[in-house]
C-alpha atoms as a PDB file:
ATOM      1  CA  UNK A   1       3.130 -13.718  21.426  1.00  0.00           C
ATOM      2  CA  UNK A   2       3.392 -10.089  22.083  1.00  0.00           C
ATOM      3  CA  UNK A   3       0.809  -8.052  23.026  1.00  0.00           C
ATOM      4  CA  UNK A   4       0.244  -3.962  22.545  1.00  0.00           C
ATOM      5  CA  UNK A   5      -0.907  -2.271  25.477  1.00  0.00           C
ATOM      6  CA  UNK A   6       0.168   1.685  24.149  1.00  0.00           C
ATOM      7  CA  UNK A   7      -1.580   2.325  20.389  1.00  0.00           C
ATOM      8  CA  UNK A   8       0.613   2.674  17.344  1.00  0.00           C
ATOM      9  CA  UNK A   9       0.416   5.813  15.987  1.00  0.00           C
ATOM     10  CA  UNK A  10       0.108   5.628  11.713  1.00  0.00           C
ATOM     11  CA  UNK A  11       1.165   8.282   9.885  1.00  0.00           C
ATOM     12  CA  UNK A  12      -1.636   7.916   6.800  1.00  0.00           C
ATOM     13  CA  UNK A  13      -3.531   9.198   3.791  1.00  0.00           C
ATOM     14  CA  UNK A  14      -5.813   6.915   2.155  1.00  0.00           C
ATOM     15  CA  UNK A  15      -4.329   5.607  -0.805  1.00  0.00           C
ATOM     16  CA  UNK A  16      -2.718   1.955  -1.791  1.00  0.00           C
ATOM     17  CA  UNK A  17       0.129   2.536   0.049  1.00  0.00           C
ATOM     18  CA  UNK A  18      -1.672   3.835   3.469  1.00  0.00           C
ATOM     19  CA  UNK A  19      -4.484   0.628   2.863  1.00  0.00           C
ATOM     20  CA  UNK A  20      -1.524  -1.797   3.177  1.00  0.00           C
ATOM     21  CA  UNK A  21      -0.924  -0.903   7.061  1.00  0.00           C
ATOM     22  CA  UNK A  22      -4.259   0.328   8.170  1.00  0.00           C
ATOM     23  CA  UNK A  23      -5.128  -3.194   6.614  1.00  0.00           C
ATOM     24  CA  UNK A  24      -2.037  -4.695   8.532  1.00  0.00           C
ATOM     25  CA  UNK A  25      -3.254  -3.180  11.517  1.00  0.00           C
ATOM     26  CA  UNK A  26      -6.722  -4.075  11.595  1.00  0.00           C
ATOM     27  CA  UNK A  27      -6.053  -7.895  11.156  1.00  0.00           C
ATOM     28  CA  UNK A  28      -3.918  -7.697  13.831  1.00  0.00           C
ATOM     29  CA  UNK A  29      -6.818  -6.148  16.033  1.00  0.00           C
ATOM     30  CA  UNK A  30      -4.062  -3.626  17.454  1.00  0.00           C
ATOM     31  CA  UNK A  31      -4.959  -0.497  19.139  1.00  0.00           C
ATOM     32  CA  UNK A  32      -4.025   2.494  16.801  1.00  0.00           C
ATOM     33  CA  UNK A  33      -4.255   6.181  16.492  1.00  0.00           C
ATOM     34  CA  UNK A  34      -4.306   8.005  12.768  1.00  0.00           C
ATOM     35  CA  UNK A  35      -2.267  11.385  11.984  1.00  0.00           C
ATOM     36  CA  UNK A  36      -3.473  11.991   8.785  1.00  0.00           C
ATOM     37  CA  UNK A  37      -0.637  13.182   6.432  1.00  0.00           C
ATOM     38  CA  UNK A  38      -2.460  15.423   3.847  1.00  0.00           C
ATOM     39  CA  UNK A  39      -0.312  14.841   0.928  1.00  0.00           C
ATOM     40  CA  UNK A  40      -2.005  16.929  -1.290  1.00  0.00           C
ATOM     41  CA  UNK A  41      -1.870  19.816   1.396  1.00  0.00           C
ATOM     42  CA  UNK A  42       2.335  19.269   1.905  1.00  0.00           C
ATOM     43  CA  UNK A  43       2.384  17.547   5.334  1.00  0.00           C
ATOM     44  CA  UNK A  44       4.660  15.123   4.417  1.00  0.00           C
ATOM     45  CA  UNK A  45       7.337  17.792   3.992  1.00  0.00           C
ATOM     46  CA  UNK A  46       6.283  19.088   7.870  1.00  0.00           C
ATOM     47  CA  UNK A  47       9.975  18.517   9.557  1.00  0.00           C
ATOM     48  CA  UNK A  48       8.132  16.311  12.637  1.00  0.00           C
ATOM     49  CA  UNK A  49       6.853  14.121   9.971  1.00  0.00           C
ATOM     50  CA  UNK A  50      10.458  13.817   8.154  1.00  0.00           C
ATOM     51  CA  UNK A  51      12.105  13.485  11.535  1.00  0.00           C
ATOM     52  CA  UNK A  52      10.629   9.771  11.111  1.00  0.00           C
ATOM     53  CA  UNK A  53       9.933   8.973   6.878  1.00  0.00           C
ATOM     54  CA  UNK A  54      12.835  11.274   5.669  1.00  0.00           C
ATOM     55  CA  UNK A  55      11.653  10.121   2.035  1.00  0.00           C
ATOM     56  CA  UNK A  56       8.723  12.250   2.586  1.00  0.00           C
ATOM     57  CA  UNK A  57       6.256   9.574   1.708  1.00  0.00           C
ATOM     58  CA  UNK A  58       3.601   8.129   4.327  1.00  0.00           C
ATOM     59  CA  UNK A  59       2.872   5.851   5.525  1.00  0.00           C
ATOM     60  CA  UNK A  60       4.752   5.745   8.403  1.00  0.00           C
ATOM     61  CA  UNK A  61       4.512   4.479  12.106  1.00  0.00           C
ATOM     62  CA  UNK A  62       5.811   4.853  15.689  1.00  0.00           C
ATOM     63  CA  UNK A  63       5.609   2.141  18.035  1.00  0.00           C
ATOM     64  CA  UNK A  64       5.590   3.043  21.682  1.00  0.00           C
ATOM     65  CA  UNK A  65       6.512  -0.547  22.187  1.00  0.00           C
ATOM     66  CA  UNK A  66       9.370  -1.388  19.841  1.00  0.00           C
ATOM     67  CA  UNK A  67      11.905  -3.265  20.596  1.00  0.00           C
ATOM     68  CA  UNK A  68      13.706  -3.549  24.040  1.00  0.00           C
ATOM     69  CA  UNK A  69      10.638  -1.888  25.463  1.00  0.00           C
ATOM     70  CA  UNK A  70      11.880   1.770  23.628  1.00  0.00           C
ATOM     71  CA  UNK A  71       9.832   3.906  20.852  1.00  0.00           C
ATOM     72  CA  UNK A  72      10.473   2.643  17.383  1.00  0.00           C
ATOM     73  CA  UNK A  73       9.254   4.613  13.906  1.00  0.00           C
ATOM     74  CA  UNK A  74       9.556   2.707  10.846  1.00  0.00           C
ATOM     75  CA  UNK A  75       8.930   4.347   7.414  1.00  0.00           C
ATOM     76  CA  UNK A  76       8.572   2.423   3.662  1.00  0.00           C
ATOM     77  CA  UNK A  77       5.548   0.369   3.606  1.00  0.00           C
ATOM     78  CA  UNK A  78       7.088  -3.013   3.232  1.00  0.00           C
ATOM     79  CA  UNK A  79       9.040  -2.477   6.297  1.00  0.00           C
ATOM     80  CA  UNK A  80       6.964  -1.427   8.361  1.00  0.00           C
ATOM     81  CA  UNK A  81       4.576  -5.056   7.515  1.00  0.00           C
ATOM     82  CA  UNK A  82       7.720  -6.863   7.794  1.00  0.00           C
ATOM     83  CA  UNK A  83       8.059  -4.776  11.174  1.00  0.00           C
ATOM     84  CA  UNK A  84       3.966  -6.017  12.216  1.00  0.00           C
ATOM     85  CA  UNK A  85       4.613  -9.016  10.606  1.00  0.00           C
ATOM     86  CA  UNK A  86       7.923 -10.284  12.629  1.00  0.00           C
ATOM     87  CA  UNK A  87       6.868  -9.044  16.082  1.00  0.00           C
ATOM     88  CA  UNK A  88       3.238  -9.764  16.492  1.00  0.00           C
ATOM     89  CA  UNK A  89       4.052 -13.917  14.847  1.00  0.00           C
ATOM     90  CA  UNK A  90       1.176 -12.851  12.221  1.00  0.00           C
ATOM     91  CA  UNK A  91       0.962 -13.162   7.944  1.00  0.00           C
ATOM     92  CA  UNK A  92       4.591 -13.628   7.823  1.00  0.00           C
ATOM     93  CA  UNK A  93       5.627 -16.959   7.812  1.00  0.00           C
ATOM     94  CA  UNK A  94       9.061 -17.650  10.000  1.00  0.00           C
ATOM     95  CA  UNK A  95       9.952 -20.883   8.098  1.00  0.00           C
ATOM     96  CA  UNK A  96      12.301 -19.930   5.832  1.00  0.00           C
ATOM     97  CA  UNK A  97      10.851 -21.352   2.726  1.00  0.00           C
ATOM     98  CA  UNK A  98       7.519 -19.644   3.126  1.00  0.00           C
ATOM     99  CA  UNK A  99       8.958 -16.371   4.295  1.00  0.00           C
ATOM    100  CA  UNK A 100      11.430 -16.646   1.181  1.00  0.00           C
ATOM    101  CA  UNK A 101       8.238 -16.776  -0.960  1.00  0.00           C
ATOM    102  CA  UNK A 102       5.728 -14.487   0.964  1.00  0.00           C
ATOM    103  CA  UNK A 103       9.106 -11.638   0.836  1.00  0.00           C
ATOM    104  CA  UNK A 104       9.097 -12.108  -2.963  1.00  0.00           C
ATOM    105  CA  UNK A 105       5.500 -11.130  -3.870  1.00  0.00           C
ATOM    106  CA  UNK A 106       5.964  -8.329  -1.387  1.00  0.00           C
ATOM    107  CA  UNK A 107       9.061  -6.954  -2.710  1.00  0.00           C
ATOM    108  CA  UNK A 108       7.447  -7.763  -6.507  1.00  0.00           C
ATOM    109  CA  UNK A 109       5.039  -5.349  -5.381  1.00  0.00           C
ATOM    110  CA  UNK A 110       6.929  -2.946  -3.712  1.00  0.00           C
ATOM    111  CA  UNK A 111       9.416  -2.830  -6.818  1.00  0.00           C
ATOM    112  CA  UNK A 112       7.007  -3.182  -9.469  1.00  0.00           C
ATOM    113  CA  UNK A 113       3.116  -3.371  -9.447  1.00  0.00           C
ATOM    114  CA  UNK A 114       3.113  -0.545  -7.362  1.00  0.00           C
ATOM    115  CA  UNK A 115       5.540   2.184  -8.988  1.00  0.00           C
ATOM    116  CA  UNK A 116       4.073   0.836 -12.659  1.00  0.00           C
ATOM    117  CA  UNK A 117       0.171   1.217 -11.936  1.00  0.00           C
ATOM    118  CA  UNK A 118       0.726   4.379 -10.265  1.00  0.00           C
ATOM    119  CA  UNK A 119       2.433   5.948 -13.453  1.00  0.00           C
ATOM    120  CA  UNK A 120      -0.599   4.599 -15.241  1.00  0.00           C
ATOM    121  CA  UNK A 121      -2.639   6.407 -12.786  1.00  0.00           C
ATOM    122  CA  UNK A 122      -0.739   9.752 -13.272  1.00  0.00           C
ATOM    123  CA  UNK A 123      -0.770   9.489 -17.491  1.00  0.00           C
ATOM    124  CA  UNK A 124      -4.079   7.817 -17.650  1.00  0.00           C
ATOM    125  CA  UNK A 125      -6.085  10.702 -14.910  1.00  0.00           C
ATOM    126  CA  UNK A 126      -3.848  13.529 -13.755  1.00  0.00           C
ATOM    127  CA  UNK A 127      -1.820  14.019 -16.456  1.00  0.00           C
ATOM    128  CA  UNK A 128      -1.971  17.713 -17.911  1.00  0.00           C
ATOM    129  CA  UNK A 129      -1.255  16.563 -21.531  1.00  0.00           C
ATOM    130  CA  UNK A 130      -2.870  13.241 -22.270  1.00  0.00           C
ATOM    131  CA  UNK A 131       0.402  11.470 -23.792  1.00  0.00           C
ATOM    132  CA  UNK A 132      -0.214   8.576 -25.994  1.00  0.00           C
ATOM    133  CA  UNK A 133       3.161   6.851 -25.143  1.00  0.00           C
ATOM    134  CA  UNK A 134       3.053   7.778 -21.771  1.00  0.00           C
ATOM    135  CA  UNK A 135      -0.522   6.331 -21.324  1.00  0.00           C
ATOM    136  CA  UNK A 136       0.006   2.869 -23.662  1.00  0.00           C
ATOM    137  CA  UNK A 137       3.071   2.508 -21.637  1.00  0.00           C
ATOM    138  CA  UNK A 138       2.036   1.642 -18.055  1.00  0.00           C
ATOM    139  CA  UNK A 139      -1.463   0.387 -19.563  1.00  0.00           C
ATOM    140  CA  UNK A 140       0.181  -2.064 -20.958  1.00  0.00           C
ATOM    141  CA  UNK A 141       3.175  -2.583 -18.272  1.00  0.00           C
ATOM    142  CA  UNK A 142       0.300  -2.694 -15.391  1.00  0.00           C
ATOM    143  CA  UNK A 143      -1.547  -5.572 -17.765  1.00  0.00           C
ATOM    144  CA  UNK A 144       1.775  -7.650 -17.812  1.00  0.00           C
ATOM    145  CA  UNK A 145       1.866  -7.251 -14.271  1.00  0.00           C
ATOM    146  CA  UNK A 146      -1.613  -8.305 -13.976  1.00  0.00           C
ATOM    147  CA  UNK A 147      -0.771 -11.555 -15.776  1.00  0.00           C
ATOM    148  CA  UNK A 148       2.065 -12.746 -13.949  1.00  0.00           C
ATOM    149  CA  UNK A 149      -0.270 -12.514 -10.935  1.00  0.00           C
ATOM    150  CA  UNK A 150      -2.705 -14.299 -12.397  1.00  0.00           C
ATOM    151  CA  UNK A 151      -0.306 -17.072 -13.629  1.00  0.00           C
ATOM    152  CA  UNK A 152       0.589 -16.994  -9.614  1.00  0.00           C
ATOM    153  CA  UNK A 153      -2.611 -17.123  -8.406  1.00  0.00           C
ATOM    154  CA  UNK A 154      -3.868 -20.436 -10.592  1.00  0.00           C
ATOM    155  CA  UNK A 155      -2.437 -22.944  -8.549  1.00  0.00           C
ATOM    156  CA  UNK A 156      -2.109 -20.849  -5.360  1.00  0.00           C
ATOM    157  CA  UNK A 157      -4.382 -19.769  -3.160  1.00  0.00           C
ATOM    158  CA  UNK A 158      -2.548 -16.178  -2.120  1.00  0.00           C
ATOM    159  CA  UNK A 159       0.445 -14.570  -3.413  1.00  0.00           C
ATOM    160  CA  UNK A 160       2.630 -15.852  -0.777  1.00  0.00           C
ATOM    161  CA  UNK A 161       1.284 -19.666  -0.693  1.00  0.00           C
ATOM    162  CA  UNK A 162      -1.672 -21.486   0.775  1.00  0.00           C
ATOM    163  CA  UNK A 163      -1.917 -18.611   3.467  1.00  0.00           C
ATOM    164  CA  UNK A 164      -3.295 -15.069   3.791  1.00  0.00           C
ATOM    165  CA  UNK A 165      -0.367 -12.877   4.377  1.00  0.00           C
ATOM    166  CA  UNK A 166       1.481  -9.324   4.120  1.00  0.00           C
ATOM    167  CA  UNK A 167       2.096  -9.768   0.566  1.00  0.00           C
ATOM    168  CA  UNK A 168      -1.442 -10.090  -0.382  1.00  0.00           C
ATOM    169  CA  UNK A 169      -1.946  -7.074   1.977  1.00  0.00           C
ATOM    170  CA  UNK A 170       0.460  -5.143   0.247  1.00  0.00           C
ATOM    171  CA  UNK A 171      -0.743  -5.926  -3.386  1.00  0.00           C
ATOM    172  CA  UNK A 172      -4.709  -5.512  -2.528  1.00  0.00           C
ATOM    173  CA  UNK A 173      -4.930  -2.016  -2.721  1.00  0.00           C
ATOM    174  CA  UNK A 174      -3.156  -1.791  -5.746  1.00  0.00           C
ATOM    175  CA  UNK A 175      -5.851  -3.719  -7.672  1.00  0.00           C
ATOM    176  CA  UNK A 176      -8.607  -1.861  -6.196  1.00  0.00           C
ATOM    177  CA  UNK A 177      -8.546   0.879  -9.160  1.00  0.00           C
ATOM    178  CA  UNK A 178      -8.125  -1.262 -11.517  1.00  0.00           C
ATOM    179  CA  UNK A 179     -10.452   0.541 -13.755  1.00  0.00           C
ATOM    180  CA  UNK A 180      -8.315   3.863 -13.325  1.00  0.00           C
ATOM    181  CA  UNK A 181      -5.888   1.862 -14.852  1.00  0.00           C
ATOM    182  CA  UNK A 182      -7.441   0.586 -17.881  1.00  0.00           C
ATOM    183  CA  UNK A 183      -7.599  -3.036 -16.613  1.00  0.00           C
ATOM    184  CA  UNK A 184     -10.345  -5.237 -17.040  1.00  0.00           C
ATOM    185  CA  UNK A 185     -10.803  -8.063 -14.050  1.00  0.00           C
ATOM    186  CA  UNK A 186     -12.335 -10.454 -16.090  1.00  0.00           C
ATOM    187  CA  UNK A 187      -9.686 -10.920 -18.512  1.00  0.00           C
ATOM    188  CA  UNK A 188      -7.619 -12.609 -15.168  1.00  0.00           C
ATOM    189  CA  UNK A 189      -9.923 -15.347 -13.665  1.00  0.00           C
ATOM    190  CA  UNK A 190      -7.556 -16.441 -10.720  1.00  0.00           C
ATOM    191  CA  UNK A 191      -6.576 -12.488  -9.886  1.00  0.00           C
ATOM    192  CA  UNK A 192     -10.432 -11.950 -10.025  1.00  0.00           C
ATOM    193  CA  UNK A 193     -11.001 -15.010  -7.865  1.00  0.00           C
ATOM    194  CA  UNK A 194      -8.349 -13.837  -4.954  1.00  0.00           C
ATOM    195  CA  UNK A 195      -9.511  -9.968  -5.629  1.00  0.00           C
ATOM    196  CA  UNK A 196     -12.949 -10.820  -4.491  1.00  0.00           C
ATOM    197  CA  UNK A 197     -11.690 -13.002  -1.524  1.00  0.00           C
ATOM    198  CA  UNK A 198      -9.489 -10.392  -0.257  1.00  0.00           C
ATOM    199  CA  UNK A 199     -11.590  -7.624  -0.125  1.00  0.00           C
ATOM    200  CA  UNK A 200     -14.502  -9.647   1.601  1.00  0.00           C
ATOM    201  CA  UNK A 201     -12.310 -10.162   4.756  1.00  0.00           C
ATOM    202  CA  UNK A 202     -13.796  -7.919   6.958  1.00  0.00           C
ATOM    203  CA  UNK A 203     -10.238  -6.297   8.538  1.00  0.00           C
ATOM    204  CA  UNK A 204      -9.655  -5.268   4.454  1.00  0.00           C
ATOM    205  CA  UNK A 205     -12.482  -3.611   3.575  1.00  0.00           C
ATOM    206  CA  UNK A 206     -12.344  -2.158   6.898  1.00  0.00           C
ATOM    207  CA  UNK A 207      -8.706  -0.642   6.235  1.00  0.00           C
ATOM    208  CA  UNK A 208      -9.897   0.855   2.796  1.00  0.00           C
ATOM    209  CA  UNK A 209     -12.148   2.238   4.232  1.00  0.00           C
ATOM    210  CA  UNK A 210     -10.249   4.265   6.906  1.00  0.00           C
ATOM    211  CA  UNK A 211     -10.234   8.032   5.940  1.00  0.00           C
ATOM    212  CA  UNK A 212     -12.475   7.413   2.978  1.00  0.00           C
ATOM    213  CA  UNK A 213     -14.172  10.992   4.025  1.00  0.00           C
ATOM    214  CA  UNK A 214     -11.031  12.737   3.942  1.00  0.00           C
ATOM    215  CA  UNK A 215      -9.887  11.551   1.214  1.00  0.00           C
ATOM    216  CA  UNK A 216     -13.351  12.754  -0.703  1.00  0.00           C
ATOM    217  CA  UNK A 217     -12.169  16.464   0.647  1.00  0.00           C
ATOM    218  CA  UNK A 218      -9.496  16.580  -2.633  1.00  0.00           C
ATOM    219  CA  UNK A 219     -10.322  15.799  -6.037  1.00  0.00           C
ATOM    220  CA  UNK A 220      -6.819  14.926  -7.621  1.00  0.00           C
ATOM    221  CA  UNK A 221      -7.946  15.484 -11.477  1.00  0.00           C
ATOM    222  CA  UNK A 222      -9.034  18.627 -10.770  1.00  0.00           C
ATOM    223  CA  UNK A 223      -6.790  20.228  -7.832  1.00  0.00           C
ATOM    224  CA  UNK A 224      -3.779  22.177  -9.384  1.00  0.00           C
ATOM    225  CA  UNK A 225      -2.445  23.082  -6.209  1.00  0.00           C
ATOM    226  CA  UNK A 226      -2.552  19.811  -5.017  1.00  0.00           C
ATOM    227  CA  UNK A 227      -0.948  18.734  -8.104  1.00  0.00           C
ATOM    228  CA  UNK A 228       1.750  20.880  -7.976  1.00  0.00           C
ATOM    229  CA  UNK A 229       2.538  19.613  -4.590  1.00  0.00           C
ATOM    230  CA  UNK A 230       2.549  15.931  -5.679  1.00  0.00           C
ATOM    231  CA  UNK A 231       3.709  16.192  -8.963  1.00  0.00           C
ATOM    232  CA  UNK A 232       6.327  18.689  -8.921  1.00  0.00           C
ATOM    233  CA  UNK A 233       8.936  18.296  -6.274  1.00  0.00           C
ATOM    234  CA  UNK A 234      12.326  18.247  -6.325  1.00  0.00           C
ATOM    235  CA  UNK A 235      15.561  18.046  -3.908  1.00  0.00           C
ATOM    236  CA  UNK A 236      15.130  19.873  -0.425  1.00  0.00           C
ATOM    237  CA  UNK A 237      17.825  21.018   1.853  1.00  0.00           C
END
């Protein structure tokens, strides 16, 4: 199994997306260094941090190790676990049945729970105007959501399977703010049941925790200019 002598460098801002590789990256006990990406500031659109996520979204890594012994970066947040996942032999099954499964609830994430509760974030709490539609929407779209991961979770112990893996890692810090997004926990025993024995492991709640004070720094609901930076972009040369 490989082993990481030079640290990975993340590219990171604490929110769900970030948590899924700072999580990654602290159950694989890797050494890592953090360039916070300030997303309410504009770093993302700083040209050395496009040179490597040219969507302009963190997170994003560099691996001084990658493959052939030469630098890697990886941008997209599902990548870059499948990246961890495939060369440290760690959360990502490489029989093809379970990887088949494990790649569905990550891409299910990726594709859905993710985009969906973050527009219920955005109507819900940083909205401008609050917009009825808008806001009963993704309520109710993130609810669905929950419920097909309950249904998944009551005769499975993680997303994937039996085992703890990078779809579970991915989906975690989705269903953190729940209560921004007008879920209740209680109304989805077996989600409840696999929320709580997530978030004890001790490499999760150390990963949401990573840049917890800078985060604190900028108050979203109440930041226009950060607002305008993350709400109103369009095409760049």
């Amino acid at each position: 199994m490989p082993t990481q002598s030079d640290p990975i460098k993340l590219y990171y801002w604490p929110t769900p997306n970030g948590w899924k590789i700072s999580i990654m990256l602290e159950e694989l006990g890797l050494p890592y260094d953090i360039e916070y990406v300030n997303i309410g500031a504009g770093d993302q659109f700083k040209p050395e941090f496009l040179a490597i996520a040219p969507n302009n979204r963190m997170p994003a890594i560099v691996d001084p190790e990658g493959p052939d012994g030469a630098p890697i970066s990886v941008f997209e947040s599902g990548a870059i676990l499948q990246y961890l996942g495939r060369k440290f032999g760690k959360f990502y099954p490489s029989e093809e049945r379970a990887r088949v499964a494990v790649e569905e609830w990550l891409f299910w994430q990726v594709g859905g729970l993710g985009p969906m509760a973050g527009q219920a974030h955005h109507f819900r709490n940083y909205a401008p105007e609050k917009i009825a539609y808008g806001i009963d929407r993704y309520t109710n779209e993130v609810n669905r959501l929950y419920g097909v991961m309950n249904r998944r979770l009551k005769d499975n112990d993680y997303l994937g399977g039996a085992d703890y893996s990078i779809a579970d890692m991915a989906a975690i810090g989705w269903v953190v703010p729940y209560k921004n997004q007008g879920q209740d926990l209680e109304q989805f025993p077996d989600l409840r049941r696999w929320f709580d024995v997530v978030k004890s492991r001790p490499a999760v709640s150390k990963g949401l925790d990573i840049g917890k004070a800078e985060r604190e720094k900028m108050n979203l609901a109440t930041d226009s200019n950060a607002q305008s930076v993350l709400f109103g972009q369009r095409a760049r040369a």
